[in-house]
N, C-alpha and C. Protein backbone atom coordinates (compact mmCIF):
# COMPACT_ATOMS: atom_id res chain seq x y z
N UNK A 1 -16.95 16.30 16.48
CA UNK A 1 -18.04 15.79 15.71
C UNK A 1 -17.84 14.29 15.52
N UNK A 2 -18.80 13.35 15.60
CA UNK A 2 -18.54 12.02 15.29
C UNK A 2 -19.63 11.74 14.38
N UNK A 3 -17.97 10.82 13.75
CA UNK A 3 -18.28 10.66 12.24
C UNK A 3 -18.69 8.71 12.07
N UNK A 4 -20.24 8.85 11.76
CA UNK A 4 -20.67 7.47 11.86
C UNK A 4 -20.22 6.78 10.16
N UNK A 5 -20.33 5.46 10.22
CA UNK A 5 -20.02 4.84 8.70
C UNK A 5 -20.66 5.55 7.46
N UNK A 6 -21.71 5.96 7.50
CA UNK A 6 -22.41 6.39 6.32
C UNK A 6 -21.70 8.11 5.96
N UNK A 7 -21.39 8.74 7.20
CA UNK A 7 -20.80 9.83 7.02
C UNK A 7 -19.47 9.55 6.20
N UNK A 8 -18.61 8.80 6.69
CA UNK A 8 -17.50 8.53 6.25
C UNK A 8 -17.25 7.75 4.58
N UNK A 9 -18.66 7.38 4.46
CA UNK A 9 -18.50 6.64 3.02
C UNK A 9 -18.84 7.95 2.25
N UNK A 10 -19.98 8.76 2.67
CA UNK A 10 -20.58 9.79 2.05
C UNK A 10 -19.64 10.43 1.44
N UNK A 11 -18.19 11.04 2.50
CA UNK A 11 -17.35 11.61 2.39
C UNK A 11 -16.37 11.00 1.13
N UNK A 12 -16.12 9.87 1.22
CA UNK A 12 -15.31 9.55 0.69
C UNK A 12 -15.47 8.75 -1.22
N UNK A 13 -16.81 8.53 -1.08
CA UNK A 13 -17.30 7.71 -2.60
C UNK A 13 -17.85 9.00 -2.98
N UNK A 14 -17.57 9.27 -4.41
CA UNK A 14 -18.41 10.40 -5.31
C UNK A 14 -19.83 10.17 -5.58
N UNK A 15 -20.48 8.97 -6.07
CA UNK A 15 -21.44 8.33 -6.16
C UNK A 15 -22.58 8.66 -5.23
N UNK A 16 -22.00 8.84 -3.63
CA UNK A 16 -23.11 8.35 -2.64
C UNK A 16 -24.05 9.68 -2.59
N UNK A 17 -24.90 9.80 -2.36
CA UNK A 17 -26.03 10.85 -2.15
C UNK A 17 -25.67 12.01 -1.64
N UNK A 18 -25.07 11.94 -0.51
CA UNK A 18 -24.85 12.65 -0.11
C UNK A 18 -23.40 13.15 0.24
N UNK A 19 -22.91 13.04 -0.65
CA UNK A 19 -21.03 13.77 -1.04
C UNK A 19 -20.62 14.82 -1.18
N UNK A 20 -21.55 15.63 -1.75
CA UNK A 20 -21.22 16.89 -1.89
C UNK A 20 -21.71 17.37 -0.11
N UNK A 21 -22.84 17.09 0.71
CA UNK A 21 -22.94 17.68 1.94
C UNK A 21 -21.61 17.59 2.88
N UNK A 22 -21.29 16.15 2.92
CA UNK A 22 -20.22 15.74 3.38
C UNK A 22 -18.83 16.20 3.25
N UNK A 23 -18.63 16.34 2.01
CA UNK A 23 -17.62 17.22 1.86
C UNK A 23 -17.33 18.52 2.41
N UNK A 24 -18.43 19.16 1.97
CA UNK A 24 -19.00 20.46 2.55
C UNK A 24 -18.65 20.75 4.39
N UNK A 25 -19.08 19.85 5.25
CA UNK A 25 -19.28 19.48 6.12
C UNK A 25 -17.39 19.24 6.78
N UNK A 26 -17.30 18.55 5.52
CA UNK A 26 -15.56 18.03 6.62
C UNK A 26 -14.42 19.27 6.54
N UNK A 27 -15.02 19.87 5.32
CA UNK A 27 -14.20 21.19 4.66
C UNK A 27 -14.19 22.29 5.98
N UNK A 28 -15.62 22.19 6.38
CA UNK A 28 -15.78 23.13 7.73
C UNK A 28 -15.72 22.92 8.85
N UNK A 29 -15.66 21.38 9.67
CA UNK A 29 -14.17 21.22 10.29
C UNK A 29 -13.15 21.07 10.48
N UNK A 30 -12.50 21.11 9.24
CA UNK A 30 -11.23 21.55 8.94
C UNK A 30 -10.57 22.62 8.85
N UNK A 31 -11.48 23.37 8.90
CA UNK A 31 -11.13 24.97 8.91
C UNK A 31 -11.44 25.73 10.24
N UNK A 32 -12.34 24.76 11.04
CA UNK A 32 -12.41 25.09 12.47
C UNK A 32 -11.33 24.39 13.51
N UNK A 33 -10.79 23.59 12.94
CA UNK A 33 -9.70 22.87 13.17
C UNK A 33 -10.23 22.13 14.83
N UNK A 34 -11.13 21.42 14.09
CA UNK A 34 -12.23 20.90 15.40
C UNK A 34 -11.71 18.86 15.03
N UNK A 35 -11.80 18.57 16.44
CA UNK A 35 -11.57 17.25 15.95
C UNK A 35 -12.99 16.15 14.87
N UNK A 36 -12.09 14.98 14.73
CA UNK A 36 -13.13 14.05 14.52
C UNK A 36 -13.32 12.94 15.05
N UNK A 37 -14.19 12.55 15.61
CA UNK A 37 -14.56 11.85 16.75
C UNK A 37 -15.14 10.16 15.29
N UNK A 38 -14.74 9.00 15.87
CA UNK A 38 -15.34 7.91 15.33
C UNK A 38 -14.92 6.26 16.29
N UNK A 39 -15.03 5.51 15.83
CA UNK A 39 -14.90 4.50 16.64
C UNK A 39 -13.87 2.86 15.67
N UNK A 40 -13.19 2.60 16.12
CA UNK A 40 -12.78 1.10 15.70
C UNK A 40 -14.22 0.06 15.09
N UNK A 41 -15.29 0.46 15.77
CA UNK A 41 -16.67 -0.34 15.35
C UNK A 41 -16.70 -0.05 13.97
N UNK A 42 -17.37 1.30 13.85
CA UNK A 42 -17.07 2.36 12.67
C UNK A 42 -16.43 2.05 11.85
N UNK A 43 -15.17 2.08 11.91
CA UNK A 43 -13.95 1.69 10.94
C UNK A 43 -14.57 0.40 10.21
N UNK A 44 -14.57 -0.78 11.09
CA UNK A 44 -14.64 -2.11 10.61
C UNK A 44 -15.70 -1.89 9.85
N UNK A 45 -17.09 -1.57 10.18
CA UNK A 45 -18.21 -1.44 9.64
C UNK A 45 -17.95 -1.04 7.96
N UNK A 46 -17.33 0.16 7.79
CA UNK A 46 -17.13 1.13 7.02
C UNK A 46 -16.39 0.00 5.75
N UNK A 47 -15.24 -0.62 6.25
CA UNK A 47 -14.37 -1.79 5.47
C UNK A 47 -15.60 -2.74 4.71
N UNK A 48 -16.44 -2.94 5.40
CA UNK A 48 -17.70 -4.41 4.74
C UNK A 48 -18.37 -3.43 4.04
N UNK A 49 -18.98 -2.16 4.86
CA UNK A 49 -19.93 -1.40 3.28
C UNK A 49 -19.09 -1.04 2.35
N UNK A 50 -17.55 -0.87 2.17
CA UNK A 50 -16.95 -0.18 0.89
C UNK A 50 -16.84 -1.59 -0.17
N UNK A 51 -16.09 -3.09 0.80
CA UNK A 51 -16.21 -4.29 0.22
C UNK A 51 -17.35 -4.61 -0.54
N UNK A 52 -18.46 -4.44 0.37
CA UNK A 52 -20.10 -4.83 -0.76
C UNK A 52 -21.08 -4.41 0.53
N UNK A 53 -21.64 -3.68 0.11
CA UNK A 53 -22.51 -3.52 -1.74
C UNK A 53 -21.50 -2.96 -2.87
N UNK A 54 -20.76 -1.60 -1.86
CA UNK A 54 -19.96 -0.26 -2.78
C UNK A 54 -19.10 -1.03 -3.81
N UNK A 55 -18.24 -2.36 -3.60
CA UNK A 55 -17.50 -2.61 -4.40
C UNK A 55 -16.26 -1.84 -4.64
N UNK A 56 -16.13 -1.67 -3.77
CA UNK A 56 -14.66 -0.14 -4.25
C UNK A 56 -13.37 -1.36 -4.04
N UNK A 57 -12.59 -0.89 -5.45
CA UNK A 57 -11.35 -1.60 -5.61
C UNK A 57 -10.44 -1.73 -4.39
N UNK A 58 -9.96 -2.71 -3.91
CA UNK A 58 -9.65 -3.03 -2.42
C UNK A 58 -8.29 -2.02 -2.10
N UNK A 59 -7.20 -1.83 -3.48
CA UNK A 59 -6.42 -0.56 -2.76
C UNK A 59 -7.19 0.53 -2.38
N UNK A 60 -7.91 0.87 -3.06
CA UNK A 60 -8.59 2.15 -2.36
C UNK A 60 -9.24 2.31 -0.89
N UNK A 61 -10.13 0.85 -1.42
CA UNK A 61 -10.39 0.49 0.46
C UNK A 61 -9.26 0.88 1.44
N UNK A 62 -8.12 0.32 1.09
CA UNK A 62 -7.02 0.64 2.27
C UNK A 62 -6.71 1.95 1.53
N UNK A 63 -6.47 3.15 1.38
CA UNK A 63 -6.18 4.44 1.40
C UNK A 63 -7.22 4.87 2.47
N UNK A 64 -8.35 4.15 1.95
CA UNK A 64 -9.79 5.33 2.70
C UNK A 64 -9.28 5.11 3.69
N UNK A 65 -9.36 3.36 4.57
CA UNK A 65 -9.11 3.45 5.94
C UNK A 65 -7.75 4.07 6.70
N UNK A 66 -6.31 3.97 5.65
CA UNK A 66 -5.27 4.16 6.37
C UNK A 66 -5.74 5.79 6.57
N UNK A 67 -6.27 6.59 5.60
CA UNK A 67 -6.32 8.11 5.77
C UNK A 67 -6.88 8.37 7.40
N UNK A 68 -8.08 7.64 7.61
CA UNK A 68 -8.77 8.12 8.42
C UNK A 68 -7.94 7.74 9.63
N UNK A 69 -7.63 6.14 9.64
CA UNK A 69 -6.59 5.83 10.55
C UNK A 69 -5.09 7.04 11.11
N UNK A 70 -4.83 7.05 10.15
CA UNK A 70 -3.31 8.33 10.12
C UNK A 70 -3.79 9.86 10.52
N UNK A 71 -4.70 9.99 10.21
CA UNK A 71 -5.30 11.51 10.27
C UNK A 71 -5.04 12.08 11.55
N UNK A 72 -4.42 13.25 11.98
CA UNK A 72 -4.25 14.11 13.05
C UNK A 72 -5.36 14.62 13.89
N UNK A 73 -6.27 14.56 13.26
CA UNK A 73 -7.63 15.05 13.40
C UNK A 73 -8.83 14.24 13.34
N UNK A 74 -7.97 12.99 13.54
CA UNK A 74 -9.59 12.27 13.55
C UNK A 74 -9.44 11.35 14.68
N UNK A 75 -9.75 11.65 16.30
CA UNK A 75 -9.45 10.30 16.99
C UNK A 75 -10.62 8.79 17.04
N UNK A 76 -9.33 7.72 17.02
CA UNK A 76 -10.92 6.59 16.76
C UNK A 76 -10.61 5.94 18.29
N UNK A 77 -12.08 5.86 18.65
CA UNK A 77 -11.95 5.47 20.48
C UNK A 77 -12.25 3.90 19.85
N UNK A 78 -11.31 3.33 20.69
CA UNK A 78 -11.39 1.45 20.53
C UNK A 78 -12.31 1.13 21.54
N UNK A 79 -13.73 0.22 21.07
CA UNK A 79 -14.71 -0.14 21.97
C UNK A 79 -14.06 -1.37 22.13
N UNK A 80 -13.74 -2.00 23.94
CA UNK A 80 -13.60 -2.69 24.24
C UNK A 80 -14.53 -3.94 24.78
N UNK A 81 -14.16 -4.96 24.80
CA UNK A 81 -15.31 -6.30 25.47
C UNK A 81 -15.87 -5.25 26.70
């Protein structure tokens, strides 16, 4: 499954609209033990929406990304030039 920026914020901020789907959603590939598909674009993207608008306190910023980064289950394909 690939997981675009808004998925990944969804997932991760309580606030965003759609958190509880998301959750929902990652809970049940996790239990299918299915990968997660995202991109280095993604990532970066994800870093400027949590910075602003979201405002999320900057350690947390780095948990969100190292998680997703570290994760066994989540590969991020690096888009090259």
């Amino acid at each position: 499954m690939f997981v675009d920026t808004s998925g990944w914020a969804n997932l991760y901020i309580p606030t965003e609209d759609y958190h509880s789907q998301a959750v929902g959603c990652f809970q049940q590939v996790r239990k299918q033990r299915e990968t997660l598909v995202t991109t280095n674009y993604v990532v970066a993207e994800l870093v400027a929406l949590l910075d602003s608008p979201l405002r999320i306190f900057r350690p947390r910023l780095f948990e969100i990304v190292d998680s997703i980064k570290t994760a066994s289950f989540v590969q991020i394909i690096h888009i090259d030039a």
